[in-house]
Protein backbone atom coordinates (compact mmCIF):
# COMPACT_ATOMS: atom_id res chain seq x y z
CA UNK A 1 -48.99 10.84 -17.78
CA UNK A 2 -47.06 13.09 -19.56
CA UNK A 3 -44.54 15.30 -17.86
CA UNK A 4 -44.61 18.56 -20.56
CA UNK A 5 -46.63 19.53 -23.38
CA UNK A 6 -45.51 21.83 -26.04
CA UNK A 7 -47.67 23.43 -28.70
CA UNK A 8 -47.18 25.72 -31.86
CA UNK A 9 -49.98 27.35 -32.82
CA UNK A 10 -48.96 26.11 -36.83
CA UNK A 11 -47.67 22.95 -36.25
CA UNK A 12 -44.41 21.50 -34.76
CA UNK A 13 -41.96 20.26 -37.57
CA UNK A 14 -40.70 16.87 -38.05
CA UNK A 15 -36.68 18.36 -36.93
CA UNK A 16 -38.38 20.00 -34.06
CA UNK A 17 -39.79 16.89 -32.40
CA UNK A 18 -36.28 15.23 -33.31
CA UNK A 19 -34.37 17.80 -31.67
CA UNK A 20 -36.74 17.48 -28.66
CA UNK A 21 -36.62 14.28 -28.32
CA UNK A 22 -32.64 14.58 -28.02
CA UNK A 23 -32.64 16.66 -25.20
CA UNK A 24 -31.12 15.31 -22.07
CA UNK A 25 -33.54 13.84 -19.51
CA UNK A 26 -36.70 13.41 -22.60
CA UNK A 27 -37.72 9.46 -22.70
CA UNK A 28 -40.30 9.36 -25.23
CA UNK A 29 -42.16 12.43 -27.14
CA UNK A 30 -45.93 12.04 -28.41
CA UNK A 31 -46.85 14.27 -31.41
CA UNK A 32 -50.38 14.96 -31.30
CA UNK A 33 -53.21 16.49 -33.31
CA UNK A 34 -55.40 19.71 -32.32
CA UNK A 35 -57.30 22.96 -32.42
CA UNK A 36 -60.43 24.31 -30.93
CA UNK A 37 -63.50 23.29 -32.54
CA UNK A 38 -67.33 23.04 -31.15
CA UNK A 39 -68.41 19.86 -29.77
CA UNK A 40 -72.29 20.13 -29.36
CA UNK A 41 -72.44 23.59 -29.73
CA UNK A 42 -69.96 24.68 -27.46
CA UNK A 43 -66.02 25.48 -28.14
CA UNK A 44 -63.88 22.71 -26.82
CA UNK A 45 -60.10 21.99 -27.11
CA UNK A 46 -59.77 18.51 -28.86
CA UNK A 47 -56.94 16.82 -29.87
CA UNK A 48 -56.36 13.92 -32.40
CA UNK A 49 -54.57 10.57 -31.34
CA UNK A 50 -53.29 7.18 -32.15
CA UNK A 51 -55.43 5.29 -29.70
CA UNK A 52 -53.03 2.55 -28.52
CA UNK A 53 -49.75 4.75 -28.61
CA UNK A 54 -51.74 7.17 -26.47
CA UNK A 55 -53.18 5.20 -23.83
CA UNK A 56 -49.94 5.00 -22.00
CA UNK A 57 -50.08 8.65 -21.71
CA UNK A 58 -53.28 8.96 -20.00
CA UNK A 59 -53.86 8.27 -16.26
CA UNK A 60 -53.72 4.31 -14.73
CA UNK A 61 -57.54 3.88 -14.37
CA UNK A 62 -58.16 5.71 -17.90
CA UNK A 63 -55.26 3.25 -19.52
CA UNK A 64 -56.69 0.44 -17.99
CA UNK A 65 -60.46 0.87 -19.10
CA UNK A 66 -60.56 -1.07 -22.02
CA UNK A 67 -64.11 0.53 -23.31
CA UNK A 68 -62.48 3.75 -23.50
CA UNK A 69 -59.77 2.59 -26.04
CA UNK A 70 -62.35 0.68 -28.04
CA UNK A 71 -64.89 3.44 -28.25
CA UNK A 72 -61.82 5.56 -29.46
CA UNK A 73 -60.30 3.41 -31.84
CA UNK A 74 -64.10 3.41 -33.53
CA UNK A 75 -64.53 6.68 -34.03
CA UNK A 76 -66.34 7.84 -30.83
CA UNK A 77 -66.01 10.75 -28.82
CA UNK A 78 -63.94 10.45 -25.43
CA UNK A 79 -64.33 13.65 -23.34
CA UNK A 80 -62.46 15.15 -20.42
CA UNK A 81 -64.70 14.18 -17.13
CA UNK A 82 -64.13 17.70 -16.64
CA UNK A 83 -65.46 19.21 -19.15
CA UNK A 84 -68.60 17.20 -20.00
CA UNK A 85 -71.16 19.34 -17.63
CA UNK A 86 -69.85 22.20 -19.88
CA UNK A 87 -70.05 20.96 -23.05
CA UNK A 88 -73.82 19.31 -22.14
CA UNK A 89 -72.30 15.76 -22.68
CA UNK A 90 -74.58 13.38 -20.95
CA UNK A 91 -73.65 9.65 -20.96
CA UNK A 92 -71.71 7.55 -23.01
CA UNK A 93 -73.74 6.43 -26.27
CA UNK A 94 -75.38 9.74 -26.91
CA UNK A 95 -74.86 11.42 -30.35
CA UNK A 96 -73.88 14.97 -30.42
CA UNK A 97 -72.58 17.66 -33.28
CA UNK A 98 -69.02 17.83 -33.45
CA UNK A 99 -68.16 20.30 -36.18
CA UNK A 100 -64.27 21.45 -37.53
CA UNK A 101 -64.24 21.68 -41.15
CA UNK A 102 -66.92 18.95 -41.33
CA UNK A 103 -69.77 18.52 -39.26
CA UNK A 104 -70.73 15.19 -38.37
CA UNK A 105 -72.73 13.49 -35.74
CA UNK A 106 -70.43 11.52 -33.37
CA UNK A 107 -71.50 9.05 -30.25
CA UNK A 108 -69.63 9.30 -27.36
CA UNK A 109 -67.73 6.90 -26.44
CA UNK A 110 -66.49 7.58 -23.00
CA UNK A 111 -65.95 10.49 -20.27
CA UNK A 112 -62.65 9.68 -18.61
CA UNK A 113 -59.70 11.74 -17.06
CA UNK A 114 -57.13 12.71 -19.77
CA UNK A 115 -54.55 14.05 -17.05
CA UNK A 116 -54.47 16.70 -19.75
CA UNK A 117 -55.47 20.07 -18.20
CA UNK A 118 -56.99 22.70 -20.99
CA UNK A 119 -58.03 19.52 -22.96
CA UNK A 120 -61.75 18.70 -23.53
CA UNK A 121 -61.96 15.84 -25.73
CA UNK A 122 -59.80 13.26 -27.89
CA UNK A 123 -60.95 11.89 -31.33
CA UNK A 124 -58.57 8.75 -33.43
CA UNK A 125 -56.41 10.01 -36.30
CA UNK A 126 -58.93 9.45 -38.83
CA UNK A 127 -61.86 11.98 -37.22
CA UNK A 128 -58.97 14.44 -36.55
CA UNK A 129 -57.90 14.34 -40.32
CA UNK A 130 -61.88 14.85 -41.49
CA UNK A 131 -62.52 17.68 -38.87
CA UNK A 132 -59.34 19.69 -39.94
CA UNK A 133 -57.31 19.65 -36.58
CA UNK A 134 -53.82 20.93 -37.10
CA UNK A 135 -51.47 18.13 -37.32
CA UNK A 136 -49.05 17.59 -34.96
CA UNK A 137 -49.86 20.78 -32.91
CA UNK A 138 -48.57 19.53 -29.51
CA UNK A 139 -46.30 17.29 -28.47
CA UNK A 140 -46.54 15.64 -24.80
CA UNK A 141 -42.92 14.76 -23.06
CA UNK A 142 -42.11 12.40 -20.99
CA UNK A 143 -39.17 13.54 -18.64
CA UNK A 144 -38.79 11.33 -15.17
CA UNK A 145 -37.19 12.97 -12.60
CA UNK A 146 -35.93 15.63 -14.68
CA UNK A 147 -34.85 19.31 -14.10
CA UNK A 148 -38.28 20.24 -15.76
CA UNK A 149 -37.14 24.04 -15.50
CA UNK A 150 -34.36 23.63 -17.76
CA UNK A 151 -36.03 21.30 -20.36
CA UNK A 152 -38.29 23.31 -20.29
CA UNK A 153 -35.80 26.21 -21.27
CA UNK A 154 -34.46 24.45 -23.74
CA UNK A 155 -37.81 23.41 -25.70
CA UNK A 156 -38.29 27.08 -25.61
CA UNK A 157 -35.63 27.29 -27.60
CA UNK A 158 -36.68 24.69 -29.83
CA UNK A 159 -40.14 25.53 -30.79
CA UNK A 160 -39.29 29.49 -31.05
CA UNK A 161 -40.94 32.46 -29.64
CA UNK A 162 -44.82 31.61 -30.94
CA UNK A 163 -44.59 28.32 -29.18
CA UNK A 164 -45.80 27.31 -25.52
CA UNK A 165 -44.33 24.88 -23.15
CA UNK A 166 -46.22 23.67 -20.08
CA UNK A 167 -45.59 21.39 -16.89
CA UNK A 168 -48.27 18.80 -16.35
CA UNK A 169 -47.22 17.52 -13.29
CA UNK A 170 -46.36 17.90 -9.51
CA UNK A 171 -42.55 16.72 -9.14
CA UNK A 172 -42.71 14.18 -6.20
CA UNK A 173 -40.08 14.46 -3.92
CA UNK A 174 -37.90 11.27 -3.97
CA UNK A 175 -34.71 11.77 -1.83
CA UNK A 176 -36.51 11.83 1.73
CA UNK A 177 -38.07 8.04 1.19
CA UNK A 178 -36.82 6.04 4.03
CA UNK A 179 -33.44 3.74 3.35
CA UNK A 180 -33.62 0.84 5.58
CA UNK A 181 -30.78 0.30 7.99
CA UNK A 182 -30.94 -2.95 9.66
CA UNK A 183 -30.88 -5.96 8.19
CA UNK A 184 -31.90 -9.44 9.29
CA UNK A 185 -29.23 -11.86 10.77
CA UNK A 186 -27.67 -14.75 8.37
CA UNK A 187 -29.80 -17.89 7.82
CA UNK A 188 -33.16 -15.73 8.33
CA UNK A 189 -35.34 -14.93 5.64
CA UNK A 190 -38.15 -12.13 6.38
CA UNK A 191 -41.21 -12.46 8.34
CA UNK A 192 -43.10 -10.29 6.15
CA UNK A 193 -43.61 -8.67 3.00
CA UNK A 194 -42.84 -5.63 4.64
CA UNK A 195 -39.53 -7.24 6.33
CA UNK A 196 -39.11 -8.54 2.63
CA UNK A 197 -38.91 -5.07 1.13
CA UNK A 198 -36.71 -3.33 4.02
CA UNK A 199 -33.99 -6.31 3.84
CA UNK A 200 -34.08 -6.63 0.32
CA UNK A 201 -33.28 -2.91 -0.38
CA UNK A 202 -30.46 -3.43 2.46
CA UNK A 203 -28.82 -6.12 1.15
CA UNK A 204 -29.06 -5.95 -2.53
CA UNK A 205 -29.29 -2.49 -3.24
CA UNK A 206 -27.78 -0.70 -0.19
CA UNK A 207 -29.07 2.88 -0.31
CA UNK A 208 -32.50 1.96 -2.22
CA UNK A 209 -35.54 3.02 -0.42
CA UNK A 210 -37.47 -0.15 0.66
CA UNK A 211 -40.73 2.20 -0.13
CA UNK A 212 -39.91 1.94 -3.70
CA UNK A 213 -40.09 -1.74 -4.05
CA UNK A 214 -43.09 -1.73 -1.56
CA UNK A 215 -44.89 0.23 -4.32
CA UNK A 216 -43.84 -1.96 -7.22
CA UNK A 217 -44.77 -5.03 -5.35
CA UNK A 218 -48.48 -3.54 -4.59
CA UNK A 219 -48.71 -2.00 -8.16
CA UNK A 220 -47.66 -5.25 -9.57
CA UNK A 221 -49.45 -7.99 -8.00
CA UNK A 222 -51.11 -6.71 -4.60
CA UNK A 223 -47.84 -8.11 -2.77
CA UNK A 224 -48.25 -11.30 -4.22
CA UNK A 225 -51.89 -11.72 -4.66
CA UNK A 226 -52.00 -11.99 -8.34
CA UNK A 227 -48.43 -13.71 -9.56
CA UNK A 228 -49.96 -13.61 -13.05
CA UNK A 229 -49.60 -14.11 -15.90
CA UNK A 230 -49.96 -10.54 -17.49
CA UNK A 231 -50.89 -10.27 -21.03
CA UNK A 232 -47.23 -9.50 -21.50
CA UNK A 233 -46.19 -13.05 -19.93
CA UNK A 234 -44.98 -11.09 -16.88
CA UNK A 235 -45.16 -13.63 -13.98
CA UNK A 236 -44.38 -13.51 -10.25
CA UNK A 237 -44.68 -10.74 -7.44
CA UNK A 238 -42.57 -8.59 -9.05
CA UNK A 239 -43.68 -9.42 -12.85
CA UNK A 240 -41.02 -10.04 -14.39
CA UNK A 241 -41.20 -11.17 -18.12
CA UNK A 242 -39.18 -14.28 -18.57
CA UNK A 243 -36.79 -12.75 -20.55
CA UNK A 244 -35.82 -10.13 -18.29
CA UNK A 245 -36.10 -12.91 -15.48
CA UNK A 246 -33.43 -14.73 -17.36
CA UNK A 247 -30.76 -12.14 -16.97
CA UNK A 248 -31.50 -10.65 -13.50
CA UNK A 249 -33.38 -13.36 -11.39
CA UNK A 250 -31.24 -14.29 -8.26
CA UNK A 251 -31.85 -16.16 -5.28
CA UNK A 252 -32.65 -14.55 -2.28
CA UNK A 253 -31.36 -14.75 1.30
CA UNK A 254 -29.03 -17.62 1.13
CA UNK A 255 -31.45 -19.98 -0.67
CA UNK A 256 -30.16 -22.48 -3.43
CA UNK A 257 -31.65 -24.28 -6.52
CA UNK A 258 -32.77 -22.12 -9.74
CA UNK A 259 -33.89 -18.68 -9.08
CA UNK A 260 -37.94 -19.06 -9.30
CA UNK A 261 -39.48 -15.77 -10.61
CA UNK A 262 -42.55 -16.87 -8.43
CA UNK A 263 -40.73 -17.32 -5.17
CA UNK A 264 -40.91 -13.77 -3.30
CA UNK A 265 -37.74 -14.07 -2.07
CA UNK A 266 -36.17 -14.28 -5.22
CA UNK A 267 -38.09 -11.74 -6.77
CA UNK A 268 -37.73 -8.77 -4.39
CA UNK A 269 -34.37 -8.97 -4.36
CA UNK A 270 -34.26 -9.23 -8.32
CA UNK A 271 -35.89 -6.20 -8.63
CA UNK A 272 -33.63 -4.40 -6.17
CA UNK A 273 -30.82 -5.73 -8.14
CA UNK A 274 -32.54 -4.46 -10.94
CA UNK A 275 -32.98 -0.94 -9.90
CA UNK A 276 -29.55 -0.40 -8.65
CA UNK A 277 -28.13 -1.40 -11.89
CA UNK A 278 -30.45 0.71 -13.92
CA UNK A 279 -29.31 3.46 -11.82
CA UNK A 280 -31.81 3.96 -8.73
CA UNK A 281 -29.18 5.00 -6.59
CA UNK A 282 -27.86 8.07 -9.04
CA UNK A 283 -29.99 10.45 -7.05
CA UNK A 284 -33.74 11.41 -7.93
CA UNK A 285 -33.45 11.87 -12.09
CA UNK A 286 -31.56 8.58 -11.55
CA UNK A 287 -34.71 6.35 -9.28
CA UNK A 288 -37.10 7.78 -11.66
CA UNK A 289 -35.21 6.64 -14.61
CA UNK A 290 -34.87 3.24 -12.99
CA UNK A 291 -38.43 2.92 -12.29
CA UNK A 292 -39.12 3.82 -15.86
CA UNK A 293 -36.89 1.60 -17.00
CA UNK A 294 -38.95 -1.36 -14.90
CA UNK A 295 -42.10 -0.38 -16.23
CA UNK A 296 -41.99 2.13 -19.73
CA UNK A 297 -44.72 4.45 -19.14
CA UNK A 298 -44.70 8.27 -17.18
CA UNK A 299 -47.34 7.58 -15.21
CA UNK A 300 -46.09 4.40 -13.84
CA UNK A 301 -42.95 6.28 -12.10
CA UNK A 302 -45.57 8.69 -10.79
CA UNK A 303 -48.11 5.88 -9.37
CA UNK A 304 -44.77 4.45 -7.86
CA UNK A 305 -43.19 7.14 -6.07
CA UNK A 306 -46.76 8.43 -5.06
CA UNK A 307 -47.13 4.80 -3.46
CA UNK A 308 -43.55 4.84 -1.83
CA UNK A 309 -44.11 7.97 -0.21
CA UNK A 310 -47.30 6.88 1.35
CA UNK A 311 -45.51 4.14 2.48
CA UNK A 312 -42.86 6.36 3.90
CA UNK A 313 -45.69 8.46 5.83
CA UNK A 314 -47.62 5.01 7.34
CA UNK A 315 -44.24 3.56 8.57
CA UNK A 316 -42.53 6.65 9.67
């Protein structure tokens, strides 16, 4: 999910989204497509996407919903789950009046949660173009870990006076998850994947919180229960993509031979090794960046250090 969203009311320019996207802390920008028009009758705030660059904006169990990116990408109608008992949307495959400059009678595809608040509905680029929305209205940011109050500031600054910036998200708190302190003796390996996670953050990224790796690990495979692989070629507990494997896969704990992305304890530590050299140590802007870095999409940083701090509450 997206961490900002700023809108002009006329448009933001091609050098504005540059300069935005320049600012210290911003990892990606999204230009979208908008305006209020009436969606069976009733006014509704729509906007006007690129369906696959998009979907990694949205939240995990709307990206991962294949229908809803298919109905999209056709044409159809996918609606805030919020607002569909307002706007008397009843079921996906109904037709209803959606009317901008044109009027035309579009199916919905889909009710889902956008993780866009003030957002009723999304349409593809081509609907947006025949129904008039204002291109490139909004733009969501993507900021991990960020001072959000200063970017925030400074996009101010950038859009001018007549635009509007807004923070989509609740900042999770990353500097009070748990740092493991004892390790395991020489010549052991770890009992468990939870042992796994504690000794590999000790011992190959020493000030790491074991929670974060615990999350990656469930997000990943279900500690293990699905090694893969993904339709990226990621393989292993930790999915890794070969290439990536290539450069940072270790072995773990004393072990010899090749490093085998499918062994656990070679992958755990990897990814700690990862982290820490992407910067997870460099304070919170500096984990979430990391994270990010492991896995390039906002709301994966948020599902992971929404994980890790569950963790950190069931093992306190």
């Amino acid at each position: 999910m997206p961490d900002l969203i700023a809108a002009v009311p006329a448009g933001i320019s091609a050098a504005q989204l540059a300069a935005i996207s320049k600012l210290s802390g911003v990892r990606a920008v999204l230009a979208v497509s908008g305006g209020q028009i009436t969606v069976n009758g009733k006014a509704a705030n729509v906007i006007g996407v690129a369906p696959q660059a998009f979907r990694s904006w949205t939240p995990p169990q709307t990206a991962a919903n294949v229908s809803v990116w298919t109905g999209l990408g056709t044409g159809k109608l996918l609606a805030s789950s919020t607002s569909t008992a307002r706007l008397g949307l009843s079921g996906s495959g109904g037709s209803y009046q959606v009317a901008g400059a044109t009027t035309q009678d579009t199916q919905l595809g889909a009710a889902a949660d956008l993780g866009l608040p003030g957002v009723d509905a999304v349409v593809n680029t081509q609907r947006s173009g025949q129904l008039g929305l204002i291109k490139n209205v909004a733009a969501l940011i993507n900021a991990p870990g960020d001072d959000l109050a200063t970017l925030m500031s400074q996009i101010r600054t950038v859009i001018g006076v007549h635009g509007m910036v807004r923070n989509l998200v609740t900042i999770v708190e990353v500097t009070r998850l748990p740092v493991a302190t004892v390790a395991i003796s020489a010549g052991q390996v770890p009992a468990n994947w939870i042992q796994l996670y504690q000794d590999s953050a000790q011992r190959y990224c020493k000030g790491l919180s074991w929670t974060v790796l615990a999350a990656i690990g469930e997000i990943e495979s279900g500690d293990g229960a699905n090694d893969g692989p993904s339709t990226a070629g990621a393989l292993g507990p930790m999915q890794f993509e070969p290439g990536t494997w290539a450069v940072w896969g270790i072995d773990g704990f004393g072990q010899s031979g090749k490093p085998d992305i499918l062994n656990p304890f070679d992958a755990v530590p990897s990814a700690a090794r990862l982290l820490c050299a992407d910067g997870a140590l460099n304070g919170a802007p500096g984990l979430s960046g990391a994270i990010f870095d492991y896995n390039h999409a906002d709301w994966y940083v948020s599902e992971v250090l929404a994980l890790a701090s569950e963790y950190a509450q069931a093992y306190a």
